[in-house]
PDB file of N, CA and C in Angstrom:
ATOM      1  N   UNK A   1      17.036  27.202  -6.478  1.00  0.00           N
ATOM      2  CA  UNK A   1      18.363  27.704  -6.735  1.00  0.00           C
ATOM      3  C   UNK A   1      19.363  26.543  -6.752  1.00  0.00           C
ATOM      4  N   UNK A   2      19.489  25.961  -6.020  1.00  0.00           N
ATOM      5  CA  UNK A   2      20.303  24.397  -5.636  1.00  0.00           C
ATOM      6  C   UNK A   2      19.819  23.765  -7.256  1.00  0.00           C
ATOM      7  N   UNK A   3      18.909  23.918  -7.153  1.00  0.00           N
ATOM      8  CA  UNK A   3      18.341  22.587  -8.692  1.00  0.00           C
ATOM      9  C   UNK A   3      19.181  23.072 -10.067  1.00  0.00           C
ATOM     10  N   UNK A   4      18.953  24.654  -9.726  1.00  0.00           N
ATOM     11  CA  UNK A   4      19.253  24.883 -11.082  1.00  0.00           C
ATOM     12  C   UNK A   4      21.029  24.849 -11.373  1.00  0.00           C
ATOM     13  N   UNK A   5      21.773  25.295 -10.165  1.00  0.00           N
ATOM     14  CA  UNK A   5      23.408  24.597  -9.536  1.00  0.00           C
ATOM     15  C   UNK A   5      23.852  23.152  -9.974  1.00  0.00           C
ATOM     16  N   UNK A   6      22.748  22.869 -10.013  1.00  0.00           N
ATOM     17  CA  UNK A   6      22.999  20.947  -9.626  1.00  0.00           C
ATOM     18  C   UNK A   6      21.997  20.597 -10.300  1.00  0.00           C
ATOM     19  N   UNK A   7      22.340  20.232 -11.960  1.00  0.00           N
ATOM     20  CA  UNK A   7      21.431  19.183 -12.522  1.00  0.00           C
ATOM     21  C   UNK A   7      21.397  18.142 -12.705  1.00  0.00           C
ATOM     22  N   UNK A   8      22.050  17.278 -11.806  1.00  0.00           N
ATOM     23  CA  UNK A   8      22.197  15.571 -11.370  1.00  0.00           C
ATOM     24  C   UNK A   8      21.257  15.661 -10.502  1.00  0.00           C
ATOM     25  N   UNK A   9      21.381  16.739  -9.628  1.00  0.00           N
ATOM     26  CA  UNK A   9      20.347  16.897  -8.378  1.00  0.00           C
ATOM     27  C   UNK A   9      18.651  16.801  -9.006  1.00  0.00           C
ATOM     28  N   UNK A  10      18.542  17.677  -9.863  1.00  0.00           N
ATOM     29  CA  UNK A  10      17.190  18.057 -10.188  1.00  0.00           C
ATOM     30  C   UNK A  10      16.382  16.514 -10.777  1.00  0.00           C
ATOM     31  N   UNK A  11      17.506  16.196 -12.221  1.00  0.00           N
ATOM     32  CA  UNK A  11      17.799  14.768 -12.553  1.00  0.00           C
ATOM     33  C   UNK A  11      17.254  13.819 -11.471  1.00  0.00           C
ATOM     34  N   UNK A  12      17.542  13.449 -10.235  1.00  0.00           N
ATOM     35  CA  UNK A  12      17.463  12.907  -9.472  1.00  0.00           C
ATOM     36  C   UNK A  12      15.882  12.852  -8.748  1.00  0.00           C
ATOM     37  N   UNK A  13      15.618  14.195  -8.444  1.00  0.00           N
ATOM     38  CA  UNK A  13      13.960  14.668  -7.874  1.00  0.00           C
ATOM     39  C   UNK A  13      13.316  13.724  -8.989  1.00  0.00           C
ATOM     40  N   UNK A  14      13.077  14.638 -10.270  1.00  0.00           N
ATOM     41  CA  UNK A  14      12.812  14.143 -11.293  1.00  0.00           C
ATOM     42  C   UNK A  14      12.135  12.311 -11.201  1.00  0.00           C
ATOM     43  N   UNK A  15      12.937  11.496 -11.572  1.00  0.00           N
ATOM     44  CA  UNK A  15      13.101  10.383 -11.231  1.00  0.00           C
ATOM     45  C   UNK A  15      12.223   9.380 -10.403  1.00  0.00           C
ATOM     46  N   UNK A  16      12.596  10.369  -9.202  1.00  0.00           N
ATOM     47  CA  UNK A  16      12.125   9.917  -7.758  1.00  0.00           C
ATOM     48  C   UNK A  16      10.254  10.425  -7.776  1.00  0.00           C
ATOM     49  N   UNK A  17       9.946  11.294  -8.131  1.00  0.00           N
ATOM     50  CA  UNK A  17       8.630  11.780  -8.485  1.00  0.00           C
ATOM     51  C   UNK A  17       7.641  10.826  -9.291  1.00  0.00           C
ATOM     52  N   UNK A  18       8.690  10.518 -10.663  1.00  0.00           N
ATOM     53  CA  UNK A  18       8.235   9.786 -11.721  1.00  0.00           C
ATOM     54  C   UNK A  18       7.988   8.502 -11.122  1.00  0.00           C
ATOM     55  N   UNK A  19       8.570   8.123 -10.320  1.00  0.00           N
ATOM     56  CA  UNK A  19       8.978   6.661  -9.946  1.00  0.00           C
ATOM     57  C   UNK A  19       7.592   6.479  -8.415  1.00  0.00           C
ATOM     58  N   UNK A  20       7.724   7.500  -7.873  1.00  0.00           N
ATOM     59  CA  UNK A  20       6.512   7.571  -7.360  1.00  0.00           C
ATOM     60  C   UNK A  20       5.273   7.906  -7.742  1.00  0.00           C
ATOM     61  N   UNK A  21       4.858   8.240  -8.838  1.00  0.00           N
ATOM     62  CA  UNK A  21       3.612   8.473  -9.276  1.00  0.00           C
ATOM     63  C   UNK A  21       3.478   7.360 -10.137  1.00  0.00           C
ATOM     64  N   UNK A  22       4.239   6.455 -10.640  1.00  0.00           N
ATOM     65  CA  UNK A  22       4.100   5.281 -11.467  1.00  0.00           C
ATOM     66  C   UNK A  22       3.438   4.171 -10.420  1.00  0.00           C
ATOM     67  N   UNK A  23       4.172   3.955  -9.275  1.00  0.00           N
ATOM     68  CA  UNK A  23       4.172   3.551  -8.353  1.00  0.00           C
ATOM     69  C   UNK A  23       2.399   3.623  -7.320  1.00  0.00           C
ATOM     70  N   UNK A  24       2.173   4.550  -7.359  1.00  0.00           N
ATOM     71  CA  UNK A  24       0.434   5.413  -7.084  1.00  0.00           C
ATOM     72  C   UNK A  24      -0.546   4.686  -8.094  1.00  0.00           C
ATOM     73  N   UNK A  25      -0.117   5.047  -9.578  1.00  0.00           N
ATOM     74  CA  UNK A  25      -1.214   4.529 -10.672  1.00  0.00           C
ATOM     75  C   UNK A  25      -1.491   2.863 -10.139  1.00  0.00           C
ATOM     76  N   UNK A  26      -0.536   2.359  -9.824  1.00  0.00           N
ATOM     77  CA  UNK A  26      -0.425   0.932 -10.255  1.00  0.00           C
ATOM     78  C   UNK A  26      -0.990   0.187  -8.666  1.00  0.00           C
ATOM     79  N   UNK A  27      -1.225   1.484  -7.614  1.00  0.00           N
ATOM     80  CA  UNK A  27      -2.619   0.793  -6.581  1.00  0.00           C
ATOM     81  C   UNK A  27      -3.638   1.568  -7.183  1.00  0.00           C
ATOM     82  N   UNK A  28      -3.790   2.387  -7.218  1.00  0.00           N
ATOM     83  CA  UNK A  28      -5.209   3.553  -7.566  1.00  0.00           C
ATOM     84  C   UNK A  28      -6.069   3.783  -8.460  1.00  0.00           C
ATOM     85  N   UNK A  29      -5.609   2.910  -9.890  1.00  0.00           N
ATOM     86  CA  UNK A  29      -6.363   3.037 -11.110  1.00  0.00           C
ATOM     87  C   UNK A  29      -6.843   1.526 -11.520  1.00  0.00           C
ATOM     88  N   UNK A  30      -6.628   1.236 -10.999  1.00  0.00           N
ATOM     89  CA  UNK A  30      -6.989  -0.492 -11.320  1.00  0.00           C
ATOM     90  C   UNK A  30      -8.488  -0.938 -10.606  1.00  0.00           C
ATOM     91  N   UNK A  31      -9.192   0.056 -11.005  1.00  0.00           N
ATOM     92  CA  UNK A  31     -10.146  -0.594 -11.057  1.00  0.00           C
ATOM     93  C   UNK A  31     -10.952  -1.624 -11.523  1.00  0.00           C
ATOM     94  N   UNK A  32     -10.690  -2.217 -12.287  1.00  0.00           N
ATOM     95  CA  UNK A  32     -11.070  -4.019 -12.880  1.00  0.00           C
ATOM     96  C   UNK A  32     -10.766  -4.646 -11.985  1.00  0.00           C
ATOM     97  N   UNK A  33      -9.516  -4.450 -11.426  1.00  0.00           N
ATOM     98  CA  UNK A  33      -9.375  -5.747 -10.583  1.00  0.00           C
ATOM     99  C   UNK A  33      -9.997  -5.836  -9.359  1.00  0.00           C
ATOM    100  N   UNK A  34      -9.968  -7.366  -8.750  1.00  0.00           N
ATOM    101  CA  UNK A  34     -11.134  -7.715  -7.932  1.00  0.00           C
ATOM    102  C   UNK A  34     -10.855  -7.138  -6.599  1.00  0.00           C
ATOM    103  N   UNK A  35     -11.813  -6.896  -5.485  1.00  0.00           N
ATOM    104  CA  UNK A  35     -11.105  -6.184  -4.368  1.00  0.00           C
ATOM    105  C   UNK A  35     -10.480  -6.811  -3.354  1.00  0.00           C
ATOM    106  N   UNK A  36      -9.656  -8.149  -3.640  1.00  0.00           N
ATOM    107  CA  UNK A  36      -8.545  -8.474  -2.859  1.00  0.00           C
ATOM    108  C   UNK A  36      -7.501  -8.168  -2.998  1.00  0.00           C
ATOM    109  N   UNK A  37      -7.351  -8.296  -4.839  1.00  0.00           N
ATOM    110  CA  UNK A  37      -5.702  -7.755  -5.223  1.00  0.00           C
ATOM    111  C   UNK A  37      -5.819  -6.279  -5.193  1.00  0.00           C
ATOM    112  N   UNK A  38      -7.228  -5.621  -5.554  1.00  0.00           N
ATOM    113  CA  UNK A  38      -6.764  -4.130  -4.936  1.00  0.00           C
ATOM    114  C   UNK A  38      -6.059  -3.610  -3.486  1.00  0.00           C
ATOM    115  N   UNK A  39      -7.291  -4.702  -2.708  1.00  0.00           N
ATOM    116  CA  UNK A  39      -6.587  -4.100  -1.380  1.00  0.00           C
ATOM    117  C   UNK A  39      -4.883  -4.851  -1.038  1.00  0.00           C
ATOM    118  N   UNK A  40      -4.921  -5.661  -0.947  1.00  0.00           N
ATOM    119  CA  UNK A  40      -3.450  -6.441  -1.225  1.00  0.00           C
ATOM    120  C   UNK A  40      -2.555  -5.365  -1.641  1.00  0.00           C
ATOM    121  N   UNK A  41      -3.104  -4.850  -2.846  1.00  0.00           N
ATOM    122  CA  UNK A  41      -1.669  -4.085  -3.370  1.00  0.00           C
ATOM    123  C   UNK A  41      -1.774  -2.769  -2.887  1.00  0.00           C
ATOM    124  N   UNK A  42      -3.011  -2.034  -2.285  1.00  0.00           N
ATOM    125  CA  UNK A  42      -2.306  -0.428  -1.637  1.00  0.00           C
ATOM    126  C   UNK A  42      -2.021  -1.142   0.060  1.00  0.00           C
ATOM    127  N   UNK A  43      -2.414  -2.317   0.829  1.00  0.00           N
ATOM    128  CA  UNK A  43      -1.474  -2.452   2.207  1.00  0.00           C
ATOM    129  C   UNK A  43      -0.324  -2.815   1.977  1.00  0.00           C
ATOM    130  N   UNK A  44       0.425  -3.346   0.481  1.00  0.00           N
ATOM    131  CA  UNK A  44       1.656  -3.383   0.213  1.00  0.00           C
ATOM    132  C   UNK A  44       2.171  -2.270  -0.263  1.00  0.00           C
ATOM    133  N   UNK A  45       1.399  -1.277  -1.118  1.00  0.00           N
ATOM    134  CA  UNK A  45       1.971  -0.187  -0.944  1.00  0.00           C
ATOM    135  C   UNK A  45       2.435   0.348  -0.387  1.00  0.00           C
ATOM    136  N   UNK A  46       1.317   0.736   0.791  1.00  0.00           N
ATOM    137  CA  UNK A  46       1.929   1.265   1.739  1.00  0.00           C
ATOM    138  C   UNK A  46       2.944   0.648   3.521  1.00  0.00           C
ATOM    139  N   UNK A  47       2.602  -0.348   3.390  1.00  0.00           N
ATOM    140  CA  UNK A  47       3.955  -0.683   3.894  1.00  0.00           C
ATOM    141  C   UNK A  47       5.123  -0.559   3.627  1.00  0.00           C
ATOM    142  N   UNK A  48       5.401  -0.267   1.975  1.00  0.00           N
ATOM    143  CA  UNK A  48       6.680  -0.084   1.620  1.00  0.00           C
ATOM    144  C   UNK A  48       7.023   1.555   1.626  1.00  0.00           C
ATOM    145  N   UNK A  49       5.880   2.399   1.270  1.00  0.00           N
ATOM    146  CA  UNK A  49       6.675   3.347   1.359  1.00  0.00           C
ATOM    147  C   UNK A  49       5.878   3.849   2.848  1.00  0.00           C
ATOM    148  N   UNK A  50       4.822   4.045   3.545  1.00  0.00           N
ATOM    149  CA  UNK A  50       5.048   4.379   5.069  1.00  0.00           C
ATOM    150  C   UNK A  50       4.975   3.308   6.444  1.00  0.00           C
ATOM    151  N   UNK A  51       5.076   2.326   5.945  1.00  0.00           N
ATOM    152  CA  UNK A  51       4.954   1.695   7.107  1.00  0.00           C
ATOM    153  C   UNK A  51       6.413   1.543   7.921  1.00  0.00           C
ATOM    154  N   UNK A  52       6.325   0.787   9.130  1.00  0.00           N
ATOM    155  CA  UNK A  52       7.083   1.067  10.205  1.00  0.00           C
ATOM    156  C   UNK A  52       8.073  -0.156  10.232  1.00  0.00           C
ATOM    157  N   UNK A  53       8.884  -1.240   9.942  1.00  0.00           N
ATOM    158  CA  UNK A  53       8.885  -2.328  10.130  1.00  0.00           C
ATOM    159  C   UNK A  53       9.510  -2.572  11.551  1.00  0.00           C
ATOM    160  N   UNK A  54       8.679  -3.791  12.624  1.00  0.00           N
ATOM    161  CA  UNK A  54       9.698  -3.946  13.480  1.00  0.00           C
ATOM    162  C   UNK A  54      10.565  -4.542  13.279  1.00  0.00           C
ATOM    163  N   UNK A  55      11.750  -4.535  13.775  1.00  0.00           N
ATOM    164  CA  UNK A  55      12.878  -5.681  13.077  1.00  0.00           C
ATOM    165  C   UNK A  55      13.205  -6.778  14.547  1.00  0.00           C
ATOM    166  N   UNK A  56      12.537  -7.005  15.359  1.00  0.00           N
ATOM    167  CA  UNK A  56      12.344  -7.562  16.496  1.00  0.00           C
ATOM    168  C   UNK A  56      11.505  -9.174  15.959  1.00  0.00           C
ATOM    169  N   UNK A  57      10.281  -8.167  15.545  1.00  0.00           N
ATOM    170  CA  UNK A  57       9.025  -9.604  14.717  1.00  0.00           C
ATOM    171  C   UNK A  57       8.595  -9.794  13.741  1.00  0.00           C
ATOM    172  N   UNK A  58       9.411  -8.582  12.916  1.00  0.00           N
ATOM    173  CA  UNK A  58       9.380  -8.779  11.212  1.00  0.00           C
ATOM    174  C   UNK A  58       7.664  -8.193  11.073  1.00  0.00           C
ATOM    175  N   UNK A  59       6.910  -7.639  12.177  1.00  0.00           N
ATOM    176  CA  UNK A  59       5.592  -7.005  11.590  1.00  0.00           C
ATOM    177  C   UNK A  59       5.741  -5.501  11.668  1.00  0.00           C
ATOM    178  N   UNK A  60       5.240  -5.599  10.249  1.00  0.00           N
ATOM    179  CA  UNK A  60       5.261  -3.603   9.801  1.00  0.00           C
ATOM    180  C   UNK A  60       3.841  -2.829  10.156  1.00  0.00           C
ATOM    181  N   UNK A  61       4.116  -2.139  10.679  1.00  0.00           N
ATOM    182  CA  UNK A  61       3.157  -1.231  11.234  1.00  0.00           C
ATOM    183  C   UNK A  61       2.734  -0.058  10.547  1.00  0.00           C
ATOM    184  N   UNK A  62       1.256   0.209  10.082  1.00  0.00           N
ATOM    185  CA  UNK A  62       0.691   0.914   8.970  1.00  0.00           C
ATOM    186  C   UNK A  62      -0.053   1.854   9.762  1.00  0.00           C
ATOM    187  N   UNK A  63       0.068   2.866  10.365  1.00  0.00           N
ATOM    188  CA  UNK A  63      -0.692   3.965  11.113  1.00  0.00           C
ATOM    189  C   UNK A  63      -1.316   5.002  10.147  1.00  0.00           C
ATOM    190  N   UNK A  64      -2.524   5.128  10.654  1.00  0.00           N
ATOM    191  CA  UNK A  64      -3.551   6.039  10.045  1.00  0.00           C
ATOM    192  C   UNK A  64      -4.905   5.698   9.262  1.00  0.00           C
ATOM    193  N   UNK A  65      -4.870   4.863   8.349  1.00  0.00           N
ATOM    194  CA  UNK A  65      -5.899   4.807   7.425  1.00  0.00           C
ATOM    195  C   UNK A  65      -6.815   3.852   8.357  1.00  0.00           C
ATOM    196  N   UNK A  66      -8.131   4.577   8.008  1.00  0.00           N
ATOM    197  CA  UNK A  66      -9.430   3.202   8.048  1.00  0.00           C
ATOM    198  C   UNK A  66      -9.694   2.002   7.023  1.00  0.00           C
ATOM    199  N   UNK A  67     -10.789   1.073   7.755  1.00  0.00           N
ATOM    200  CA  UNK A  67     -11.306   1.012   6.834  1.00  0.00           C
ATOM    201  C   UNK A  67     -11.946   1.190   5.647  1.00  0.00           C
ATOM    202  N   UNK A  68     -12.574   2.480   6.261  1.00  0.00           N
ATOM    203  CA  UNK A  68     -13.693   3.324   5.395  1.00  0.00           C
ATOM    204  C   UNK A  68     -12.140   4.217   4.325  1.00  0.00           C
ATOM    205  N   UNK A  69     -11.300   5.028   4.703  1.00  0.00           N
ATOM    206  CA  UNK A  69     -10.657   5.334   4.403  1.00  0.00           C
ATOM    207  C   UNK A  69      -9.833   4.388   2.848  1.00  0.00           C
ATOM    208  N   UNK A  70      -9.607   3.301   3.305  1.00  0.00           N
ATOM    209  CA  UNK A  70      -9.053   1.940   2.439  1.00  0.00           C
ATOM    210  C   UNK A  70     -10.440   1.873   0.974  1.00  0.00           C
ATOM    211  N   UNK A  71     -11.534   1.994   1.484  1.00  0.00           N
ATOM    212  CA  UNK A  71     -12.797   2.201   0.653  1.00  0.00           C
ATOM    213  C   UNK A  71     -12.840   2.835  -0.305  1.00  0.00           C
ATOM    214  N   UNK A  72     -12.569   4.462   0.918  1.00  0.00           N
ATOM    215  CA  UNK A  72     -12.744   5.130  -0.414  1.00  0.00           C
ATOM    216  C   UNK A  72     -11.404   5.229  -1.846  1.00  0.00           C
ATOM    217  N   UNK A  73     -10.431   5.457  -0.965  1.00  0.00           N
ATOM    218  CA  UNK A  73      -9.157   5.113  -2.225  1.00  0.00           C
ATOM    219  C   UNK A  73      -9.192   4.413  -2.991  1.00  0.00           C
ATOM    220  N   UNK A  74      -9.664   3.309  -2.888  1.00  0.00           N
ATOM    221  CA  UNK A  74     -10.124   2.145  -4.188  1.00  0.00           C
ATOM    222  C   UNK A  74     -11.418   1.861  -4.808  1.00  0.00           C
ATOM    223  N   UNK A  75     -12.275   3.325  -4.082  1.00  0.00           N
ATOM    224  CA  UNK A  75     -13.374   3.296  -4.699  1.00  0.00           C
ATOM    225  C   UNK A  75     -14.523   1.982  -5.007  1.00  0.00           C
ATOM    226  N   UNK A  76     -14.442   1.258  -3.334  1.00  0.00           N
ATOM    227  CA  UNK A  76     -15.103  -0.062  -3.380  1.00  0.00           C
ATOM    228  C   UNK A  76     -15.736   0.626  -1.718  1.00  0.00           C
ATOM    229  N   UNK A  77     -17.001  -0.388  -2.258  1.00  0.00           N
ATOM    230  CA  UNK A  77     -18.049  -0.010  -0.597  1.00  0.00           C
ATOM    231  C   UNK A  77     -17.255  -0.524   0.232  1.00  0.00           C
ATOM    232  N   UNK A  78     -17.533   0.048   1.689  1.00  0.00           N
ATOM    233  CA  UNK A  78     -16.982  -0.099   3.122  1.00  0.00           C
ATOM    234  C   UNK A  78     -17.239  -2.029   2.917  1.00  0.00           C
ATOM    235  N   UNK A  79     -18.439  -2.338   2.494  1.00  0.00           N
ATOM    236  CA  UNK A  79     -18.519  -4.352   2.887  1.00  0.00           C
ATOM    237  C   UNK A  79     -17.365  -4.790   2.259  1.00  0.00           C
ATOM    238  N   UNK A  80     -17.366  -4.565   0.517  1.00  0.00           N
ATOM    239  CA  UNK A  80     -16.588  -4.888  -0.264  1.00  0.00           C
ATOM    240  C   UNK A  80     -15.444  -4.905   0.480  1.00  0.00           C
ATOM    241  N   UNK A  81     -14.507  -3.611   1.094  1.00  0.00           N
ATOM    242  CA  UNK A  81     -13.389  -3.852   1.136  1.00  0.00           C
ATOM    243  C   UNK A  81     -13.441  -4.446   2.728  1.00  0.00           C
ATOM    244  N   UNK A  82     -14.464  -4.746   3.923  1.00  0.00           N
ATOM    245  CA  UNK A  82     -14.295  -5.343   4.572  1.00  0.00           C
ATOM    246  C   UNK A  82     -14.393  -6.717   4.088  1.00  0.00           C
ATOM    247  N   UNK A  83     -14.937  -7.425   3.302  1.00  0.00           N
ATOM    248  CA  UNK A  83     -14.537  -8.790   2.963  1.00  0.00           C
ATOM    249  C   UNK A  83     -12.935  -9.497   2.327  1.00  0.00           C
ATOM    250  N   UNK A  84     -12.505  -8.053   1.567  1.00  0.00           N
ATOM    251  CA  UNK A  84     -11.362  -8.687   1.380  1.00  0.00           C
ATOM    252  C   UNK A  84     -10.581  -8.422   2.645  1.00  0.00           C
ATOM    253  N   UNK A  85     -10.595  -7.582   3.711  1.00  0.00           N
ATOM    254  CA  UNK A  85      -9.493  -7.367   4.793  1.00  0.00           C
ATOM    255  C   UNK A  85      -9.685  -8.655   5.790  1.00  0.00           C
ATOM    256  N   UNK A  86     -10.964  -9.192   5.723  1.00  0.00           N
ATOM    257  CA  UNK A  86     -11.111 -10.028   6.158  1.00  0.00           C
ATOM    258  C   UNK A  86     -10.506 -11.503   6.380  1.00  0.00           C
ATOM    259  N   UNK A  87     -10.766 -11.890   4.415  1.00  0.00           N
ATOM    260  CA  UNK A  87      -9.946 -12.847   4.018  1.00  0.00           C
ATOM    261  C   UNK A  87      -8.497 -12.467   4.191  1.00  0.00           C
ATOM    262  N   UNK A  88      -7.939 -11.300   4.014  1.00  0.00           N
ATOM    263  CA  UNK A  88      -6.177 -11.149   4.660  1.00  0.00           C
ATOM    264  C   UNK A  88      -5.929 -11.439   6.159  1.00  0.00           C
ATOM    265  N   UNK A  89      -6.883 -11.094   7.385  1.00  0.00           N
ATOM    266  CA  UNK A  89      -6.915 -11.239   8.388  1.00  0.00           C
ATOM    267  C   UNK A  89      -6.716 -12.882   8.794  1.00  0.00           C
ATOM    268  N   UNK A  90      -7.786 -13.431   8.421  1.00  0.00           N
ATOM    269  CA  UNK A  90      -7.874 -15.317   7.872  1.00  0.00           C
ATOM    270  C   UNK A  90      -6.765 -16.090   7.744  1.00  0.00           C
ATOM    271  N   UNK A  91      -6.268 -15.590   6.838  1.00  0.00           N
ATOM    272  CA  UNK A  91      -4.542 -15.910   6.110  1.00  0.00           C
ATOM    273  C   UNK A  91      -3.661 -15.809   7.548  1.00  0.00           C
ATOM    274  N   UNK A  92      -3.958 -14.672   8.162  1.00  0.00           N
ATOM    275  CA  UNK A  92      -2.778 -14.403   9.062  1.00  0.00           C
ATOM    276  C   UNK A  92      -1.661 -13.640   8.332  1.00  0.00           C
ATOM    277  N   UNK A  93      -2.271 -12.842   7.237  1.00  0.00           N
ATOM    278  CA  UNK A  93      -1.489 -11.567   6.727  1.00  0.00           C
ATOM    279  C   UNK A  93      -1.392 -10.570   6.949  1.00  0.00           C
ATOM    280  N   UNK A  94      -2.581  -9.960   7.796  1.00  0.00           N
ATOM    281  CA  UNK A  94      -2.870  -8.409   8.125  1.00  0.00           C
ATOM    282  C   UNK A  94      -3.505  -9.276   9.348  1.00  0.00           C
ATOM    283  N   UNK A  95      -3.788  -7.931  10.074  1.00  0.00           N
ATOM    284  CA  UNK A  95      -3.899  -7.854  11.746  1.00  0.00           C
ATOM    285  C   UNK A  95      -4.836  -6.535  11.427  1.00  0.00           C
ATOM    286  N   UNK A  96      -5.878  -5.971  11.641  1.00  0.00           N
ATOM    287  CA  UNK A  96      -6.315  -4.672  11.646  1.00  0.00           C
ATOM    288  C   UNK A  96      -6.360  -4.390  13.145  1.00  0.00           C
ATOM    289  N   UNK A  97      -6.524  -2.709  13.671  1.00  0.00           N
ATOM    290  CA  UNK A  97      -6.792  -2.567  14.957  1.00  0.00           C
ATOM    291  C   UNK A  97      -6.932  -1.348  14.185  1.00  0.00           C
ATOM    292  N   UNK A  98      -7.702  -0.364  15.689  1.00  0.00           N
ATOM    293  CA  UNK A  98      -8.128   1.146  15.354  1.00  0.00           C
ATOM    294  C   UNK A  98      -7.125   2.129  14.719  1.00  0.00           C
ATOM    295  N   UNK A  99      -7.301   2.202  13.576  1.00  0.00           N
ATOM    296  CA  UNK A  99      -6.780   3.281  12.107  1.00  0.00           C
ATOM    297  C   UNK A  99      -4.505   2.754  12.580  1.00  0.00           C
ATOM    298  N   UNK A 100      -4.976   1.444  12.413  1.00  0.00           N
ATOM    299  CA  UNK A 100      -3.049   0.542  12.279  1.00  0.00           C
ATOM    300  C   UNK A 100      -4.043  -0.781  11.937  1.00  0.00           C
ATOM    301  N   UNK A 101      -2.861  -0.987  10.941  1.00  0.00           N
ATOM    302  CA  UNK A 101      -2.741  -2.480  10.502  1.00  0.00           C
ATOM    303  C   UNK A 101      -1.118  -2.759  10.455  1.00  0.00           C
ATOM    304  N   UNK A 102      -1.267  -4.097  11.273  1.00  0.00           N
ATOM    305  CA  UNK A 102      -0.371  -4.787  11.495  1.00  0.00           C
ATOM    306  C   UNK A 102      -0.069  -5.502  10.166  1.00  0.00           C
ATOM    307  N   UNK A 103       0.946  -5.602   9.411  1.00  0.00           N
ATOM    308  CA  UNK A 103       1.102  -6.788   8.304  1.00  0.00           C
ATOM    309  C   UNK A 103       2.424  -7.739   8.602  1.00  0.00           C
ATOM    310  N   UNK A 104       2.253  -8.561   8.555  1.00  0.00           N
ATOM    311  CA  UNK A 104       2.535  -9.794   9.328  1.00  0.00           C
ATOM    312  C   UNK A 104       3.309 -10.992   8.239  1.00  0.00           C
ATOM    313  N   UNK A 105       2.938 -10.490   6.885  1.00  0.00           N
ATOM    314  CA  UNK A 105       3.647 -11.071   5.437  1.00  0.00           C
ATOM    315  C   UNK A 105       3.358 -10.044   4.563  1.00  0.00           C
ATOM    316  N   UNK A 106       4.564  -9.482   3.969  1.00  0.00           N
ATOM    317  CA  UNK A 106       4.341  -8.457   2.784  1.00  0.00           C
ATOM    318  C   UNK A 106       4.350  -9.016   1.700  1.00  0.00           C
ATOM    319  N   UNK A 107       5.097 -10.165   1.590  1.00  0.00           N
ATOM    320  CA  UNK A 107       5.604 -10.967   0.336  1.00  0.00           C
ATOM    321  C   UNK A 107       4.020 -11.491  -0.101  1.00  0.00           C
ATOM    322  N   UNK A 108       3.340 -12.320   0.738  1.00  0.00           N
ATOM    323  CA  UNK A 108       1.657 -12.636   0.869  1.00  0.00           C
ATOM    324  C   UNK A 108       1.085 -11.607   0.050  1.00  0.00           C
ATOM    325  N   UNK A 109       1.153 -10.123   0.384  1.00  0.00           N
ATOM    326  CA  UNK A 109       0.587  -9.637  -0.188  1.00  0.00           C
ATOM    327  C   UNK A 109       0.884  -8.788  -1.313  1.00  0.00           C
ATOM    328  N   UNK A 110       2.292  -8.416  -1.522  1.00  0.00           N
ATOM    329  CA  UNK A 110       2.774  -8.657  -3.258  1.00  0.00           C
ATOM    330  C   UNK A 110       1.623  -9.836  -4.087  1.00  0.00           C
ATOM    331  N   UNK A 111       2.040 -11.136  -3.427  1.00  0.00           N
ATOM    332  CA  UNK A 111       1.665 -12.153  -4.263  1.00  0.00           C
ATOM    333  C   UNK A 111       0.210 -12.115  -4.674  1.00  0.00           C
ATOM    334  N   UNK A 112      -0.504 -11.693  -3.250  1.00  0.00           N
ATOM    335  CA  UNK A 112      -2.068 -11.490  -3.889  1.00  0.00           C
ATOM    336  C   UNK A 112      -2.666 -10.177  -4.677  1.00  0.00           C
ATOM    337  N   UNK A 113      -1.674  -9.331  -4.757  1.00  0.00           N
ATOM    338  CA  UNK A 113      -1.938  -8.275  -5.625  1.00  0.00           C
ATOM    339  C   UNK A 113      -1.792  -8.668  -7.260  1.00  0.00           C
ATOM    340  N   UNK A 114      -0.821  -9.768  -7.447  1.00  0.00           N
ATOM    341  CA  UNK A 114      -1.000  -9.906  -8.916  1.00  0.00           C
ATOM    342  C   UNK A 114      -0.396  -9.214  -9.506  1.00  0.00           C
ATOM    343  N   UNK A 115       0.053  -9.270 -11.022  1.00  0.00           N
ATOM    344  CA  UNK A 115       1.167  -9.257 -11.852  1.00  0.00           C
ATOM    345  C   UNK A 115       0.884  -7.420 -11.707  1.00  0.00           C
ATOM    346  N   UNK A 116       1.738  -7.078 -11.966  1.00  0.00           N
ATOM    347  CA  UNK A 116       2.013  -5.656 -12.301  1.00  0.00           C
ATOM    348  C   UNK A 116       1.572  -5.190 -13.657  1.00  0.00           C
TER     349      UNK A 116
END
């Protein structure tokens, strides 16, 4: 009822939907690419849209997903995507602990996700 009152409003949902499902394709369908910049780009995903940031130590806090979980979304075996969390861990970009990852540089991992 509101939407149909207010079509700047609806306009607006609209948008915000589009802008998030563009946003989804561009971790989730990329399968070619190798499984660092996959994983790289859904822990930057989701740091940006659920993670926690502290503003104390600048590390954002990612609650919920596994490993196995991280797997299956990108549709790479549990090793696969433990080798790339690995090499992020290495870096001193990600921090994993039980179903939270700590990320510690987001910009790091923009960068290793690769061009858009």
């Amino acid at each position: 009822m509101l939407l149909s009152k207010r079509p700047e409003a609806k306009l607006a949902l609209l948008r915000s939907l589009e802008h998030r499902n563009r946003s989804d394709e561009l971790v989730y369908t990329l399968t070619t690419r190798p499984p660092l910049e996959r994983a790289s780009r859904l822990l930057a995903h989701l740091a940006d849209t659920a993670g926690t940031p502290d503003p104390r130590t600048g590390i954002t806090h990612i609650t919920g997903p596994a490993q196995k979980d991280i797997a299956a979304a990108l549709q790479l075996a549990v090793s696969t995507t433990e080798n790339a969390l690995r090499t992020l861990r290495y870096h001193g970009i990600v921090e994993a602990r039980y179903r939270k990852f700590l990320v510690h540089d987001v910009d790091a991992l923009r960068h290793l996700a690769g061009p858009v």
